[in-house]
C-alpha atoms as a PDB file:
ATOM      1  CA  UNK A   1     -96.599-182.431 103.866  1.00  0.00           C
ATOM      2  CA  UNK A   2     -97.158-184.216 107.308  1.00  0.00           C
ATOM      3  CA  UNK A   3     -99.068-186.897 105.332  1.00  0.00           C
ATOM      4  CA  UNK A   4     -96.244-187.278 102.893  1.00  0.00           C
ATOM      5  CA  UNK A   5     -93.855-187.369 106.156  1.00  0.00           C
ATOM      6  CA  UNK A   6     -96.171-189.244 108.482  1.00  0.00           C
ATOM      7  CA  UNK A   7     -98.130-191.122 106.905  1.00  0.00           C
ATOM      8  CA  UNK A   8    -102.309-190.104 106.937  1.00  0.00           C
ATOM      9  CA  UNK A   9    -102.335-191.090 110.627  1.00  0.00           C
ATOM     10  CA  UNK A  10    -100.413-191.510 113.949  1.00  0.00           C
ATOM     11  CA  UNK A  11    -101.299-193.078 117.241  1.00  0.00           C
ATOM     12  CA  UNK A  12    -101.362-191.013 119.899  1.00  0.00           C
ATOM     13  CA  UNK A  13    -100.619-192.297 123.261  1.00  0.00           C
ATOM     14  CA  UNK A  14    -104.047-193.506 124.069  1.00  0.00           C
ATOM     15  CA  UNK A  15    -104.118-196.102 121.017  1.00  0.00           C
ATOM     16  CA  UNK A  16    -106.619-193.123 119.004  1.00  0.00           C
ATOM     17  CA  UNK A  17    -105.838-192.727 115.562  1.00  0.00           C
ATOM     18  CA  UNK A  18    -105.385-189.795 114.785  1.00  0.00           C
ATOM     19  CA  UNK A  19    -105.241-187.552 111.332  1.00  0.00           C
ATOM     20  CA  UNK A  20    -101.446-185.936 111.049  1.00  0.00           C
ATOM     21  CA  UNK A  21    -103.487-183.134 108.651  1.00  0.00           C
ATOM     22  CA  UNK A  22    -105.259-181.907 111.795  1.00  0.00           C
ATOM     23  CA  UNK A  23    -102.159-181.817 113.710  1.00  0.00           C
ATOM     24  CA  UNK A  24    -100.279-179.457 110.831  1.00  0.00           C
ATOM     25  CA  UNK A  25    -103.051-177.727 111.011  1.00  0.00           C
ATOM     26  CA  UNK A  26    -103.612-176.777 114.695  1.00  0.00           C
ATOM     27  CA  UNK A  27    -100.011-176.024 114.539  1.00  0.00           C
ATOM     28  CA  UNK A  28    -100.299-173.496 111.479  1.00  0.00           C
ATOM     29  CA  UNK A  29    -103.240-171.995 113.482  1.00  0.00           C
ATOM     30  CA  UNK A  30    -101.859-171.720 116.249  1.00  0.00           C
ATOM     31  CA  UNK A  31     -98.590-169.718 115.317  1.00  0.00           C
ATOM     32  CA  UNK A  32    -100.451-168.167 112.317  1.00  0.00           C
ATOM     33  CA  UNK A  33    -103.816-167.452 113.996  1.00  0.00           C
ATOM     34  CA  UNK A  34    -105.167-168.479 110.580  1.00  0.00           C
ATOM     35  CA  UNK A  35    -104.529-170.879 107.644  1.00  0.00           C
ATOM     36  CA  UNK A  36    -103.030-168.955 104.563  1.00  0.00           C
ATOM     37  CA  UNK A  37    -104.427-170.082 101.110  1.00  0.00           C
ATOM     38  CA  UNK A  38    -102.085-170.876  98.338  1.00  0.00           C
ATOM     39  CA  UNK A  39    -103.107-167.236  96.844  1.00  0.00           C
ATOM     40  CA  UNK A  40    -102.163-165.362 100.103  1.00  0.00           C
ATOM     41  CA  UNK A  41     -98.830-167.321 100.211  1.00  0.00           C
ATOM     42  CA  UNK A  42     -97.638-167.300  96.188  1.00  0.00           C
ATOM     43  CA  UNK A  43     -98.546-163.170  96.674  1.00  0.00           C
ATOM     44  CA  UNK A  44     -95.736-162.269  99.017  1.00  0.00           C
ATOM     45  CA  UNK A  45     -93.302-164.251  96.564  1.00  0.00           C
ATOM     46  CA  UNK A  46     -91.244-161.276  95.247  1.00  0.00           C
ATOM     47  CA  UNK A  47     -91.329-160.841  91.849  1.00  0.00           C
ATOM     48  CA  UNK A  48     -88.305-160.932  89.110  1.00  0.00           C
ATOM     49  CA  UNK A  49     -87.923-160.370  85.806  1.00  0.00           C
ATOM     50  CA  UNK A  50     -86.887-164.215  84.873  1.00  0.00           C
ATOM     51  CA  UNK A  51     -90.559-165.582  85.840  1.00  0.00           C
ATOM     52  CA  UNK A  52     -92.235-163.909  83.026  1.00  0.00           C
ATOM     53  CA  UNK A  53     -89.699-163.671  80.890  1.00  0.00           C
ATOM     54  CA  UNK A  54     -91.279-164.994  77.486  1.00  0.00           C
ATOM     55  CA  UNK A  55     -95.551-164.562  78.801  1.00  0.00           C
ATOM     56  CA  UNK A  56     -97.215-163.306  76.041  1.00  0.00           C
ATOM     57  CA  UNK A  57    -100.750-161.078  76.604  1.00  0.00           C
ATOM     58  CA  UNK A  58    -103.839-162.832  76.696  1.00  0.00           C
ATOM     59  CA  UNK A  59    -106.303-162.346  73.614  1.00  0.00           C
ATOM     60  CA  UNK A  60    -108.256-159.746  75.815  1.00  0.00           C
ATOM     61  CA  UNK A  61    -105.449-158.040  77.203  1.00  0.00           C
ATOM     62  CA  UNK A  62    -104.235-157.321  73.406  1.00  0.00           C
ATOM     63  CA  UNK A  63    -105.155-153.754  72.053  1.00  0.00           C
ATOM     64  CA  UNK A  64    -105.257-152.354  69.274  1.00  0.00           C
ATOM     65  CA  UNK A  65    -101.958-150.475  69.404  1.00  0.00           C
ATOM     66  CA  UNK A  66    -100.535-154.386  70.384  1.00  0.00           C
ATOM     67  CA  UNK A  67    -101.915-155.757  67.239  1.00  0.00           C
ATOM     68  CA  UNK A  68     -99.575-155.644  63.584  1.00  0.00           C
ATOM     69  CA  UNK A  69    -100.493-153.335  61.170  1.00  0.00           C
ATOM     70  CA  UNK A  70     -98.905-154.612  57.590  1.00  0.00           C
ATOM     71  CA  UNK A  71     -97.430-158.048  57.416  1.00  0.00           C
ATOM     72  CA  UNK A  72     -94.096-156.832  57.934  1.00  0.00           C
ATOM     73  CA  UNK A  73     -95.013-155.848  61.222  1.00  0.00           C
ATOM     74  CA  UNK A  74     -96.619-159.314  62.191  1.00  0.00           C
ATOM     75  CA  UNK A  75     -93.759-161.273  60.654  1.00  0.00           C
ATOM     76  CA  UNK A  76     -91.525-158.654  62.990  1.00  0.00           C
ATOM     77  CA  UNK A  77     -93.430-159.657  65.930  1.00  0.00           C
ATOM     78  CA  UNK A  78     -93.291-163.226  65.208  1.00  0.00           C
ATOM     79  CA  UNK A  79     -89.511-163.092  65.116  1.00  0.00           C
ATOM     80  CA  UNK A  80     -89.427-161.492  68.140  1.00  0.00           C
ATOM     81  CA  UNK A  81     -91.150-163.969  70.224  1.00  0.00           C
ATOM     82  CA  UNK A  82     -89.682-166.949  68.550  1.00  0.00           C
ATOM     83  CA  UNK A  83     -87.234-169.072  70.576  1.00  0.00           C
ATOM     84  CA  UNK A  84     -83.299-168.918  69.455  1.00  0.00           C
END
């Protein structure tokens, strides 16, 4: 984001070029004490029912008891995760 705001690099007062990435990120350390991944940040994003609304279970996830047994209960299943 400081790129995108400042560009790759600023001058500081001495005529040095210098990277803004650095500088976001001695900030971030500094009131952090550490620089969060994306994973440690997305984690603490609290969870609703709208975000997964419509995820279906990945071929290993699926059990038996998932799986159709007759083809009334597979064309029952496909109804049910067809859009309206």
């Amino acid at each position: 984001m400081c790129e995108t705001i400042f560009g790759v690099t600023i001058t500081n007062s001495a005529g040095r070029q210098v990277p803004t990435r650095f500088i976001g990120e001695q900030h971030v350390r500094e009131d952090l004490g550490w620089i969060p991944s994306f994973a440690d940040w997305i984690k603490e994003v609290p969870h609703k029912a709208w975000m997964t609304r419509g995820v279906q279970k990945l071929p290993s996830e699926v059990t038996a008891n998932d799986r159709p047994h007759n083809a009334e209960d597979q064309q029952a299943g496909q109804a049910a995760v067809e859009p309206d």
